[in-house]
Protein backbone atom coordinates (compact mmCIF):
# COMPACT_ATOMS: atom_id res chain seq x y z
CA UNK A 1 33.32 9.67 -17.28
CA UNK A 2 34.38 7.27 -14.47
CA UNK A 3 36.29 7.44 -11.06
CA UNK A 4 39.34 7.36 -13.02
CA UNK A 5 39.00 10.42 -14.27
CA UNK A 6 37.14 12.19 -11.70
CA UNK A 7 40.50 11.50 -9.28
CA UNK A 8 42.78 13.36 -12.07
CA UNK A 9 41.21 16.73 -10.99
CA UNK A 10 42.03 18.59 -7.89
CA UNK A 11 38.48 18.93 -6.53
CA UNK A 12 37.64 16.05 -4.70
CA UNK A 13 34.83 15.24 -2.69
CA UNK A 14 35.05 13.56 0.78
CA UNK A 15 32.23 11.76 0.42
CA UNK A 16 31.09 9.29 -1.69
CA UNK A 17 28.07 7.16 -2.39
CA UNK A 18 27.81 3.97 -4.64
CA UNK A 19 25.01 1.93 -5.56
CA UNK A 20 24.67 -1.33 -7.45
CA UNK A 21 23.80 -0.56 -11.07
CA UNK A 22 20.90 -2.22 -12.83
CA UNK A 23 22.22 -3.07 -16.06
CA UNK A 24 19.61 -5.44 -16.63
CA UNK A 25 17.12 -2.88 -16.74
CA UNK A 26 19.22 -1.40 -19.70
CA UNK A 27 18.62 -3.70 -22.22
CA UNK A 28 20.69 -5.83 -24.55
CA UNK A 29 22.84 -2.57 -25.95
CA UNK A 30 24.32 -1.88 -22.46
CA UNK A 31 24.58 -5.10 -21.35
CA UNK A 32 26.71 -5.95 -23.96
CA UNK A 33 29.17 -3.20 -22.52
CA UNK A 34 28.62 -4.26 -18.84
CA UNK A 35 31.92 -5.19 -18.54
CA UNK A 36 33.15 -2.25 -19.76
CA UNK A 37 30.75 0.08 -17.74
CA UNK A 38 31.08 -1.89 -14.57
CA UNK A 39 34.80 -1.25 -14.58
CA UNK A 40 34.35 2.52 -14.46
CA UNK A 41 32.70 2.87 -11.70
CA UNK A 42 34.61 0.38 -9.21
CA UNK A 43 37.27 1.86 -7.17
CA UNK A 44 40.51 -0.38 -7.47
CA UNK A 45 43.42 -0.38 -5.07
CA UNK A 46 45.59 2.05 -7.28
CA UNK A 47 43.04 4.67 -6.60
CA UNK A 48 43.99 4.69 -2.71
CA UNK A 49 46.53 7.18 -2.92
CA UNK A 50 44.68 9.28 -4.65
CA UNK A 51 41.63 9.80 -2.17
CA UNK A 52 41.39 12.96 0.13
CA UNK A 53 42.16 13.39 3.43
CA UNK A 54 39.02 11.67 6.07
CA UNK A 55 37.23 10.59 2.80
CA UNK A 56 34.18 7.87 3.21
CA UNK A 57 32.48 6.00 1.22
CA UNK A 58 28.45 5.11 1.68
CA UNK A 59 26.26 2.35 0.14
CA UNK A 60 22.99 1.51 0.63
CA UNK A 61 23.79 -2.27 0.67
CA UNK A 62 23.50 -5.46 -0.18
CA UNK A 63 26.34 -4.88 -2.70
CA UNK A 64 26.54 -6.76 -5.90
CA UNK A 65 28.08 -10.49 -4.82
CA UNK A 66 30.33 -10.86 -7.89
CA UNK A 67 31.07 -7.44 -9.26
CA UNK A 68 30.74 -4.93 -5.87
CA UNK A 69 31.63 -1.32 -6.93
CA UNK A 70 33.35 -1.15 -3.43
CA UNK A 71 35.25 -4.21 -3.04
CA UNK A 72 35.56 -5.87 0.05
CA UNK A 73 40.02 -5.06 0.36
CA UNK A 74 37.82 -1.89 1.43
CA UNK A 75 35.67 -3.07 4.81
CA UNK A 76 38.22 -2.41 7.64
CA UNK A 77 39.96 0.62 6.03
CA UNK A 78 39.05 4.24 7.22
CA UNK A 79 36.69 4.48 3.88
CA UNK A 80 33.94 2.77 5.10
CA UNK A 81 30.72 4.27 6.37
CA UNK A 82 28.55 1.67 4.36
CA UNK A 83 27.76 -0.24 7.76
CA UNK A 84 27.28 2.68 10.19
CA UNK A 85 24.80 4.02 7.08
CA UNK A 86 23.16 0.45 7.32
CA UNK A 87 22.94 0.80 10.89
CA UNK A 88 21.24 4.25 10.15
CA UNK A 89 18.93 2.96 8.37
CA UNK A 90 17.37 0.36 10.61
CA UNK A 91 16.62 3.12 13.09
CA UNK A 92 14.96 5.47 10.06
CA UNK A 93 12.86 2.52 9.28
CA UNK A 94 11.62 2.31 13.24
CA UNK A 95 10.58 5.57 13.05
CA UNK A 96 8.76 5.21 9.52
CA UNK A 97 6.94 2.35 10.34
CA UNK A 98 6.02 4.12 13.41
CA UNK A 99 4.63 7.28 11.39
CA UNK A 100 2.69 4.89 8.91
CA UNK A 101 0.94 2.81 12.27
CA UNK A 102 0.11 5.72 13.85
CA UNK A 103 2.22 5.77 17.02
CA UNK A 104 4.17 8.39 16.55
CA UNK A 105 3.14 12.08 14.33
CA UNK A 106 -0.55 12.10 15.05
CA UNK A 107 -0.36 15.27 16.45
CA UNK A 108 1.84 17.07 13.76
CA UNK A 109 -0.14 20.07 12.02
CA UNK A 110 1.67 21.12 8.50
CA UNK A 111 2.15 24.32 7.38
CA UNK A 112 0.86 23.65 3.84
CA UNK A 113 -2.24 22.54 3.21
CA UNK A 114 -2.72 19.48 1.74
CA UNK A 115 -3.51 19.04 -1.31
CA UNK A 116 -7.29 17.61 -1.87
CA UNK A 117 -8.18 14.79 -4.24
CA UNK A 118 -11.00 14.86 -6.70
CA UNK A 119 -14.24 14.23 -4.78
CA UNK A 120 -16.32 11.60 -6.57
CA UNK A 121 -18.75 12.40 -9.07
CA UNK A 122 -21.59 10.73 -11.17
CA UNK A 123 -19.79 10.85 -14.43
CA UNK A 124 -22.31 7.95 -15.71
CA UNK A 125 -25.50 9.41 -16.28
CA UNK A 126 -28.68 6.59 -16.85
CA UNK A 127 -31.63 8.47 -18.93
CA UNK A 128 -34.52 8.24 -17.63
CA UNK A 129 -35.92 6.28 -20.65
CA UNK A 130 -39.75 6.66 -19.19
CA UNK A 131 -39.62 9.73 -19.92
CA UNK A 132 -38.70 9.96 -23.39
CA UNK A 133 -40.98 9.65 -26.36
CA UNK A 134 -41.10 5.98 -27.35
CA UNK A 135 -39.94 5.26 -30.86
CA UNK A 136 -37.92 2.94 -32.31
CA UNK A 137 -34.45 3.18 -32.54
CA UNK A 138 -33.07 2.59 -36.12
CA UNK A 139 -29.28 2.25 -37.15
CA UNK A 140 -28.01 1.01 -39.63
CA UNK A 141 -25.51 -2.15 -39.62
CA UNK A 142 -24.44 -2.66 -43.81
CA UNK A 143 -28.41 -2.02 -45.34
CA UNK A 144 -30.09 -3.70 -42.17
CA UNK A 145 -31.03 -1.93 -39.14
CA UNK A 146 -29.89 -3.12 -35.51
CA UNK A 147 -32.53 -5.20 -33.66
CA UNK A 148 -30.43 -6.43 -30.65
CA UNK A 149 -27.31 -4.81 -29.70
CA UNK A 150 -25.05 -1.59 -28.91
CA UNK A 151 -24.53 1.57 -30.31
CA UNK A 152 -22.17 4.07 -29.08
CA UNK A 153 -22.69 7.51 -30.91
CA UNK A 154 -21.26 11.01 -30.27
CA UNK A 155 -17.52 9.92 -30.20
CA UNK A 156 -15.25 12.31 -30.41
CA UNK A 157 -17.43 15.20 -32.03
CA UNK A 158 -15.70 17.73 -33.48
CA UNK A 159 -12.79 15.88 -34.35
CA UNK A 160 -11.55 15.62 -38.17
CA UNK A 161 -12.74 12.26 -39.35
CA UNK A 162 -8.93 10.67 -39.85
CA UNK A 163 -9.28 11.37 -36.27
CA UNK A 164 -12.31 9.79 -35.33
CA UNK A 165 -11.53 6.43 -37.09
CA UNK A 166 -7.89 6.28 -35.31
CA UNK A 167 -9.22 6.82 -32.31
CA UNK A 168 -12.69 4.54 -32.55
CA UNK A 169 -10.25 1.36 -33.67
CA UNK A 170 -8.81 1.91 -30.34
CA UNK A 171 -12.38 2.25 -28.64
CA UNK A 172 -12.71 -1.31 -30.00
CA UNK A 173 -9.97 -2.68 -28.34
CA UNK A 174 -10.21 -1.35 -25.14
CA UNK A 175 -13.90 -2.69 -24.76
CA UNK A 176 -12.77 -5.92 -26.32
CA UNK A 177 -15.36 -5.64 -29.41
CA UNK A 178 -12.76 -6.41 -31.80
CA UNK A 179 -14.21 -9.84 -32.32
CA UNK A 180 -17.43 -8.72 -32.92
CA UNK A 181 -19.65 -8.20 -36.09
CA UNK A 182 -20.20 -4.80 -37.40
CA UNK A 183 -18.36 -1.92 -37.77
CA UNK A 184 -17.62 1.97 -37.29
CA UNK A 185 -19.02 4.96 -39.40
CA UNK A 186 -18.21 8.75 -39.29
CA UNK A 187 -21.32 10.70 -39.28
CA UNK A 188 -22.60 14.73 -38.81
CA UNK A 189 -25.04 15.59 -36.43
CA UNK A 190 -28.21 16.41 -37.87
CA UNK A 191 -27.96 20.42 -36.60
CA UNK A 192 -24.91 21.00 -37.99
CA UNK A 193 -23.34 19.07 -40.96
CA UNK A 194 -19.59 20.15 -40.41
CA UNK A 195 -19.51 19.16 -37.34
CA UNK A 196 -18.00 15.18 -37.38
CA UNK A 197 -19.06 12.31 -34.74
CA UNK A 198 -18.30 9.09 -34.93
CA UNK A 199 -20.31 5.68 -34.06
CA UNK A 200 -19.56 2.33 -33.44
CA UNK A 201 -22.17 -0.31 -33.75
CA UNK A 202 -22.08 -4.03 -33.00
CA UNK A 203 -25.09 -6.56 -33.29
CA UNK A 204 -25.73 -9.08 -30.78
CA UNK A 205 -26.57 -9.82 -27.22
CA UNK A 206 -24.38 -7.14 -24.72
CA UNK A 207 -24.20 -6.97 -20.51
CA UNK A 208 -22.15 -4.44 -19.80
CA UNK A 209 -21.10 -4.23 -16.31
CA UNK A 210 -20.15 -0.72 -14.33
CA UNK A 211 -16.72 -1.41 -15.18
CA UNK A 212 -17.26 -1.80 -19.07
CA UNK A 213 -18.87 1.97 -18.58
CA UNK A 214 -16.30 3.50 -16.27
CA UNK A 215 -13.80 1.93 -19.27
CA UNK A 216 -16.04 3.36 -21.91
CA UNK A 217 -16.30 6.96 -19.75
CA UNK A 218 -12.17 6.76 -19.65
CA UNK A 219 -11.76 5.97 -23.55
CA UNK A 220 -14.56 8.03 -24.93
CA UNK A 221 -16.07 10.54 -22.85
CA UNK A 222 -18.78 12.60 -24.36
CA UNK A 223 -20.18 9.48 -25.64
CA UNK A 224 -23.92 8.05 -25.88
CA UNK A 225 -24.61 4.41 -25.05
CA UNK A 226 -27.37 2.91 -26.35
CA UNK A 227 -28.30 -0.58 -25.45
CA UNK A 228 -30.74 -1.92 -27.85
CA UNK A 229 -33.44 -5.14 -27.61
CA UNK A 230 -36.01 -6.31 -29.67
CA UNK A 231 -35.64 -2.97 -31.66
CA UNK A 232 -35.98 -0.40 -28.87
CA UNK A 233 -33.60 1.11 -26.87
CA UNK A 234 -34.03 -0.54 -23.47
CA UNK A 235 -30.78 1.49 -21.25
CA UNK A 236 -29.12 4.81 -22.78
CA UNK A 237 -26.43 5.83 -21.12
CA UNK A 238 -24.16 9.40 -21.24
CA UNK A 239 -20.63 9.17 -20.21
CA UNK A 240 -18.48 12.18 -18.91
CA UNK A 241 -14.63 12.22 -17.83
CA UNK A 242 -14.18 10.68 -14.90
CA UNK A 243 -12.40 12.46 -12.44
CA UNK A 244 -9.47 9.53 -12.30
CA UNK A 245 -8.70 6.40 -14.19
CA UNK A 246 -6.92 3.66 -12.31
CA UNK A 247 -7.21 -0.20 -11.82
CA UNK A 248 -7.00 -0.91 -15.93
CA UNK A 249 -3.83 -2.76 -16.40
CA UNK A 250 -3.96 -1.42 -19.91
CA UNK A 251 -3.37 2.12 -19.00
CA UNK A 252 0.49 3.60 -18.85
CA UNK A 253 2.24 6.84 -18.38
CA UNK A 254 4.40 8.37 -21.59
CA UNK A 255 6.95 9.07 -19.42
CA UNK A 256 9.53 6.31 -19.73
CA UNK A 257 11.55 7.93 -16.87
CA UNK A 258 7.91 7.72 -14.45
CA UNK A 259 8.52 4.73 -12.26
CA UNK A 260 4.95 3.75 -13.40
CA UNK A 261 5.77 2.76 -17.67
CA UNK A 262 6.23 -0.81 -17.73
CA UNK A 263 9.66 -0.22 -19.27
CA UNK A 264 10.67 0.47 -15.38
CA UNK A 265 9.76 -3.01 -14.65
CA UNK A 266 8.50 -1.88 -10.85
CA UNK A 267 5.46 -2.92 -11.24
CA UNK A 268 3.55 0.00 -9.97
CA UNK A 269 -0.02 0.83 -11.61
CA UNK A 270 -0.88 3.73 -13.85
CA UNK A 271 -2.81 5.96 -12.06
CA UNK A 272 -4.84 9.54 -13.60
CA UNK A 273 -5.85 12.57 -12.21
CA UNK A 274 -8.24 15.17 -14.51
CA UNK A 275 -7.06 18.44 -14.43
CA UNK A 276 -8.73 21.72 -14.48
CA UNK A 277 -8.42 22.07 -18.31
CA UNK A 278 -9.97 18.42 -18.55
CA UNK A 279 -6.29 16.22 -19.46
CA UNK A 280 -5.37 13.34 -17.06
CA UNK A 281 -2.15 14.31 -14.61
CA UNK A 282 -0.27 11.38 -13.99
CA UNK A 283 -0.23 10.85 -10.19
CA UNK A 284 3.63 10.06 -9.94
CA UNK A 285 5.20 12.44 -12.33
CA UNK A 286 2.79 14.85 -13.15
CA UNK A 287 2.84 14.31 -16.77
CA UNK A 288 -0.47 15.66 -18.60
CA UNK A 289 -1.90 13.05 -21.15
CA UNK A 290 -4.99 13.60 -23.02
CA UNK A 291 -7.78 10.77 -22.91
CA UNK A 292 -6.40 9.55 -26.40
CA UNK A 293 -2.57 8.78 -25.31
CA UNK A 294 -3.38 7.17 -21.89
CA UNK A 295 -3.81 3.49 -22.98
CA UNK A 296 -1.05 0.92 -24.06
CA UNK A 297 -2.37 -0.14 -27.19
CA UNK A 298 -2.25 3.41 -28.62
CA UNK A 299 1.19 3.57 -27.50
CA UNK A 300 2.90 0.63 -29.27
């Protein structure tokens, strides 16, 4: 398609609106046609006859400096509305910066409702250690047990083991415990031995800040923490879904069309809602991910 061809049919429009194109979004297979593309979509001076009675043409400006899709043999014919448009638009911005400071629309009352945010919740639970029996806590790392270090058990239960191990490598990652001694085991609970969980242990000294467990509640929720010292579990923690995931620049949106996947190049930060049937909504185009497909690294 191009304007060429649109102006060999009969039904024309009497208004028209151009943009600059952003080929170098595209990548290297369109670019490589830019010339070609960039042609089809720039009216030339043969198309003036052509045009329909009182047509204009609109842009939202700047226009491209070497390859404008409106040329400039174009400003002081009857075709241009581009500047009044521009003009426009300095008065719509008035108003909207208006709106957002609060001068103007404060008392406005819509007829919709709008629409509520998740309230926060505690979806970190602390047990109450105190009031546990005391005993020692015994896992295994290779034939020795764990005398200083972490344990996270519980992942994904239920799941089918292939499952489990796919999704506990990515675990790893996220909390950075790839470099790390020890290692990842599928397990059954002791109640029920069909029933799969998986468990990721790692030796050594761990702090874990709120943010390592509001990570570990987005990545793995259902999960038990267990912090371990001296051979006794010293902070156990229970993580739920959270009721959004944001400020993690590893997250990202499957939808390469949502202005948030880095293949948009705008810069704009994933950002998750939890639904009612416990997925993650993606606040800017609604797309429902499950807690697995959420994260970069899964995505590559």
């Amino acid at each position: 398609s191009s304007i060429e061809a649109y102006l060999g049919q009969k039904d024309l429009a009497d208004k028209w609106y151009f943009t600059r194109p952003q080929l170098e979004r595209m990548g290297d297979r369109i670019l490589q046609r830019q010339a070609e593309l960039r042609r089809t979509i720039t009216f030339r001076k043969e198309f003036m006859g052509l045009l329909k009675e009182g047509t204009k043409f609109y842009h939202p400006l700047p226009r491209h400096k070497v390859h404008p899709t409106i040329p400039t043999f174009l400003d002081d014919t009857e075709l241009n509305g581009w500047e009044r448009q521009s003009i426009n638009g300095m008065y719509v911005r008035i108003v909207l910066l208006a709106l957002i400071a609060g001068r103007i629309g404060a008392e406005f009352v819509p007829s919709i409702a709008p629409v509520s945010l998740p309230t926060e919740e505690d979806y970190i639970t602390e047990v109450d250690l105190s009031v546990m029996p005391v005993k020692e806590k015994v896992v295994s790392e290779g034939v020795q047990p764990i005398h200083n270090g972490l344990v996270i058990d519980h992942i994904c239960k239920g799941d089918a083991p292939s499952e489990i191990r796919d999704h506990m490598r990515l675990i790893s990652s996220v909390l950075g415990l790839d470099g790390q001694k020890g290692g990842e085991w599928v397990s059954t609970g002791h109640n029920d031995e069909t029933q799969f969980k998986g468990i990721i242990f790692r030796p050594g000294s761990f702090e874990l800040s709120r943010k390592h467990l509001k990570r570990l509640s987005a990545v793995a929720p259902g999960c038990t923490l267990n912090l371990i010292k001296n051979g006794r579990v010293v902070n156990k923690y229970r993580l739920h879904l959270p009721p959004r995931i944001y400020n993690f620049e590893d997250l990202a949106c499957t939808n390469e069309a949502c202005i948030s996947h880095p293949d948009q190049n705008e810069g704009v930060p994933a950002l998750f809602y939890r639904t009612k049937d416990n997925h993650f909504a993606c606040a800017f185009c609604g797309k429902n991910h499950t807690f697995k497909e959420i994260w970069k690294s899964r995505n590559k």
